[in-house]
N, C-alpha and C. Protein backbone atom coordinates (compact mmCIF):
# COMPACT_ATOMS: atom_id res chain seq x y z
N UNK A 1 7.93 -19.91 -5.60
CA UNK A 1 7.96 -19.34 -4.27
C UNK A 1 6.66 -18.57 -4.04
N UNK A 2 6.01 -18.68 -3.30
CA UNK A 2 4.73 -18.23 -2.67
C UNK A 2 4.73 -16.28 -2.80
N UNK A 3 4.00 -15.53 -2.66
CA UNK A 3 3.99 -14.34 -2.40
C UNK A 3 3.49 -14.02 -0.92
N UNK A 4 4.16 -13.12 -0.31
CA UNK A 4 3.38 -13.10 1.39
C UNK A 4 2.22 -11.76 0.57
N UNK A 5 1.08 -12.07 1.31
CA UNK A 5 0.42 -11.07 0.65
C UNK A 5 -0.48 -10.45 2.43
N UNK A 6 -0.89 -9.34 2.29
CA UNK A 6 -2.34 -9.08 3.43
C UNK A 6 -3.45 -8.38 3.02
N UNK A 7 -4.33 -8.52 4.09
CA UNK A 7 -5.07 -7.80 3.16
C UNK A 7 -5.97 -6.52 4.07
N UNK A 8 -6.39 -6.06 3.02
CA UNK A 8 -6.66 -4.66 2.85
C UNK A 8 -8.43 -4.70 2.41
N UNK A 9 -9.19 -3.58 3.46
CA UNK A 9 -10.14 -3.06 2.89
C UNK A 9 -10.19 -1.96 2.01
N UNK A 10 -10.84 -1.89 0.64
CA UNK A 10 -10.65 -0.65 -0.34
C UNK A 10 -11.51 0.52 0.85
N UNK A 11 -11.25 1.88 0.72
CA UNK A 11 -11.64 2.61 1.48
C UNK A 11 -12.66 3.45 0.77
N UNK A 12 -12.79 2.90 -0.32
CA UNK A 12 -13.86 3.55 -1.31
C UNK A 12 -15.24 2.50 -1.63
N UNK A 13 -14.74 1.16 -1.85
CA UNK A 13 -16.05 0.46 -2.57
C UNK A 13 -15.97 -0.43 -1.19
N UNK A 14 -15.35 -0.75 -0.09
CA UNK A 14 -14.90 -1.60 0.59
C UNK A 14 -14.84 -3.13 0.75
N UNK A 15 -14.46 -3.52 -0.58
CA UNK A 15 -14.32 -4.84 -1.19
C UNK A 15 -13.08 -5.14 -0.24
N UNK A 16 -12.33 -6.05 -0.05
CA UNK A 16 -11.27 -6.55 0.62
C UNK A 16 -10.33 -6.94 -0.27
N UNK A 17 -8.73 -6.64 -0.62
CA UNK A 17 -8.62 -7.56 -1.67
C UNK A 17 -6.93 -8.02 -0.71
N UNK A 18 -6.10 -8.86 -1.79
CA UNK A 18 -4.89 -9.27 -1.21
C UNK A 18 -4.08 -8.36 -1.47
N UNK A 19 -3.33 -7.79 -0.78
CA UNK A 19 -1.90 -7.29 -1.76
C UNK A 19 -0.84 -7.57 -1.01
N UNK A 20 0.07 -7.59 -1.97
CA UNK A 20 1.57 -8.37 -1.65
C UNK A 20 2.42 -7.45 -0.46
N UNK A 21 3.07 -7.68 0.32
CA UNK A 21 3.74 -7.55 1.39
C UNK A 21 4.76 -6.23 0.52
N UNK A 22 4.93 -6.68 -0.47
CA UNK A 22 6.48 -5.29 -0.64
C UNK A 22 5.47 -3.93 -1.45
N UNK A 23 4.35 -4.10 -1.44
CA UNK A 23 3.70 -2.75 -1.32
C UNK A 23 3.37 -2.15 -0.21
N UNK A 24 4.02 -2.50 1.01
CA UNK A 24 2.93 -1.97 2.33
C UNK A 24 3.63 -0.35 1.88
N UNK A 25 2.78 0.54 2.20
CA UNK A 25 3.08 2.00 2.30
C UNK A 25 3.21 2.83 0.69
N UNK A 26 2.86 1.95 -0.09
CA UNK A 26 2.70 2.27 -1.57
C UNK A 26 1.23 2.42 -1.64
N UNK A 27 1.25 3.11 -2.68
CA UNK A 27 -0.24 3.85 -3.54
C UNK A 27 -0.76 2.51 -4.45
N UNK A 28 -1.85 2.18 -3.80
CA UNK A 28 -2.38 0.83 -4.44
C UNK A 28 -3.84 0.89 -5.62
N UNK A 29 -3.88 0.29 -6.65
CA UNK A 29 -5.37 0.52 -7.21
C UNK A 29 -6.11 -0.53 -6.78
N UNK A 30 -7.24 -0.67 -6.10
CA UNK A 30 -8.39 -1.46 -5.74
C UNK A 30 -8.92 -2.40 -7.66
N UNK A 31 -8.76 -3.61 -7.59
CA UNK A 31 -9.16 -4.40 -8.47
C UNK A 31 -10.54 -4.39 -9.23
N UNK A 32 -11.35 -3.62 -7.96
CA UNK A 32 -12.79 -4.00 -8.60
C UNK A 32 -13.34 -2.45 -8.82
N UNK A 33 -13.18 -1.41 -7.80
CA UNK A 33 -13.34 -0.08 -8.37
C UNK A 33 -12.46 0.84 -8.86
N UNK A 34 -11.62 0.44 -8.75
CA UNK A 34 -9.83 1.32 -9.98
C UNK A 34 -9.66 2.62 -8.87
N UNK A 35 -10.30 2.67 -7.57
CA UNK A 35 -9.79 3.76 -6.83
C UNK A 35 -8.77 3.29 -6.08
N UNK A 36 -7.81 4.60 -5.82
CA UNK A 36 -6.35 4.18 -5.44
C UNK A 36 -6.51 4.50 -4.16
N UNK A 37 -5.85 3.95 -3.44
CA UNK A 37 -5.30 4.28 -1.62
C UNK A 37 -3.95 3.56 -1.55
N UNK A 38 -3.45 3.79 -0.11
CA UNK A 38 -2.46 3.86 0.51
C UNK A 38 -2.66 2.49 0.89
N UNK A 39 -1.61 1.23 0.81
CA UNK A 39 -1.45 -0.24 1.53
C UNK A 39 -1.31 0.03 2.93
N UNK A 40 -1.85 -0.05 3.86
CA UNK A 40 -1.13 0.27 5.12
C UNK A 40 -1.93 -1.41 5.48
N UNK A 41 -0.87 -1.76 6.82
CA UNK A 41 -1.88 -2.16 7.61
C UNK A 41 -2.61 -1.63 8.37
N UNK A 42 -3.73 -1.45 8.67
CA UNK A 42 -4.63 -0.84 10.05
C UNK A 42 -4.84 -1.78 11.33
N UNK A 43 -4.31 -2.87 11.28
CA UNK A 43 -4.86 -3.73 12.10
C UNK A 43 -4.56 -3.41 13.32
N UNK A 44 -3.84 -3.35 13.70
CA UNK A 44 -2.68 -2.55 14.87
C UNK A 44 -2.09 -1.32 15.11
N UNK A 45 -1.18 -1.13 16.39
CA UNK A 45 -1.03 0.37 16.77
C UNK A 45 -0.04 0.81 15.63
N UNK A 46 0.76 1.65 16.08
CA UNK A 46 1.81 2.26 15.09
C UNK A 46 3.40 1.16 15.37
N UNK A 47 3.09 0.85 16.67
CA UNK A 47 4.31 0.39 17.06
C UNK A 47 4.29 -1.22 16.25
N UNK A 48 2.85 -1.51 16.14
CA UNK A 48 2.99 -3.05 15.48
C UNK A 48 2.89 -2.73 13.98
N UNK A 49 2.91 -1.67 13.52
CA UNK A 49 3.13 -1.47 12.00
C UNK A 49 4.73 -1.49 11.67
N UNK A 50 5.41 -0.83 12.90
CA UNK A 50 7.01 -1.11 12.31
C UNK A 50 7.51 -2.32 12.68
N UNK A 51 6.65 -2.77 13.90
CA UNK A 51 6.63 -4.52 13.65
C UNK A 51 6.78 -5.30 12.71
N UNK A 52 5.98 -5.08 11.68
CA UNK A 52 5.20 -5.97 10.79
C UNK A 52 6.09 -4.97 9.73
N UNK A 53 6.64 -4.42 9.39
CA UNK A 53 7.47 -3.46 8.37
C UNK A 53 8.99 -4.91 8.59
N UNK A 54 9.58 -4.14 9.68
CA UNK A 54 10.63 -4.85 10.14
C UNK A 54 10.54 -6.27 9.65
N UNK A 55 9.67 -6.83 9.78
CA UNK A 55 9.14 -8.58 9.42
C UNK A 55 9.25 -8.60 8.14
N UNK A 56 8.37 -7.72 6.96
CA UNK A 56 8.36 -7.96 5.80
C UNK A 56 9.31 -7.36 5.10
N UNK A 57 10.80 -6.62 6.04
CA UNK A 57 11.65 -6.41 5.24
C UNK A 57 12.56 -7.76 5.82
N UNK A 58 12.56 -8.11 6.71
CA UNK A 58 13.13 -9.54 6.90
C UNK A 58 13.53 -10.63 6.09
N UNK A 59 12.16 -11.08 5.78
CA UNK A 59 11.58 -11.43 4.88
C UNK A 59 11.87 -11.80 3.26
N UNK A 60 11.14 -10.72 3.46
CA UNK A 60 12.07 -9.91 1.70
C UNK A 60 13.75 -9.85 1.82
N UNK A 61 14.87 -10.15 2.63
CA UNK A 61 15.64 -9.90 2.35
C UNK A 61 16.03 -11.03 2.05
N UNK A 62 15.76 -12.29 3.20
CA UNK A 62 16.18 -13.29 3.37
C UNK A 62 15.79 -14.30 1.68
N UNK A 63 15.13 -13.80 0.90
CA UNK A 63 14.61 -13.71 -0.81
C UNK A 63 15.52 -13.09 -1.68
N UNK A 64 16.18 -11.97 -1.10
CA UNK A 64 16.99 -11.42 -2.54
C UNK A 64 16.34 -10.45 -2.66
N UNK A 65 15.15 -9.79 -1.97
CA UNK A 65 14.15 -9.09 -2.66
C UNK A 65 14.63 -7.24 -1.69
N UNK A 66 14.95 -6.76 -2.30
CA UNK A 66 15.72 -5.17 -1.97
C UNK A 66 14.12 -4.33 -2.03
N UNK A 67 13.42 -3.43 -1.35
CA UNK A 67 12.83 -2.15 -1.65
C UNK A 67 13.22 -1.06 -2.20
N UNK A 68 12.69 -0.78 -3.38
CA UNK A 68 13.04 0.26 -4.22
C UNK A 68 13.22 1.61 -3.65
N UNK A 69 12.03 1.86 -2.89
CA UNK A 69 12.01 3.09 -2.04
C UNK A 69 12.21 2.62 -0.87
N UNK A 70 13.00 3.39 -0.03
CA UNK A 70 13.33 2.98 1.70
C UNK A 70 12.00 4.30 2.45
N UNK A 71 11.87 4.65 1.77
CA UNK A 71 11.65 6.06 2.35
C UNK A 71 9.62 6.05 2.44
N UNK A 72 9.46 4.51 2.34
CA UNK A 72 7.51 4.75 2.10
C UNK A 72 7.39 4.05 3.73
């Protein structure tokens, strides 16, 4: 089964990398400089972030796949 992934600029070295959909709002380490940030999307307003939340818990459910934390 595929991984939904998006992606993300590091906000430190600003390499771009993928990360998987059930980290959005988790504390992420950047691959190439080991500095950590926050998964968010930025692409959009706030209202298309619970858009795109809503979607990738969809998603993820319609998988079997539960979020550990509800609360990120």
């Amino acid at each position: 089964m595929p991984q939904l992934k998006f992606s993300k600029t590091c906000p430190i070295c600003g390499r771009k990398s993928l990360i998987p959909v059930y980290c959005l709002g988790k504390k992420v380490t950047c691959g190439h400089c080991h500095g950590d940030f926050r998964a968010t999307d930025t692409t959009g307003s706030s209202e298309q972030g619970s858009e795109l939340m809503d979607r990738a818990e969809a998603l993820l459910a319609t998988n079997g796949i539960r979020r550990h934390n509800p609360a990120f």
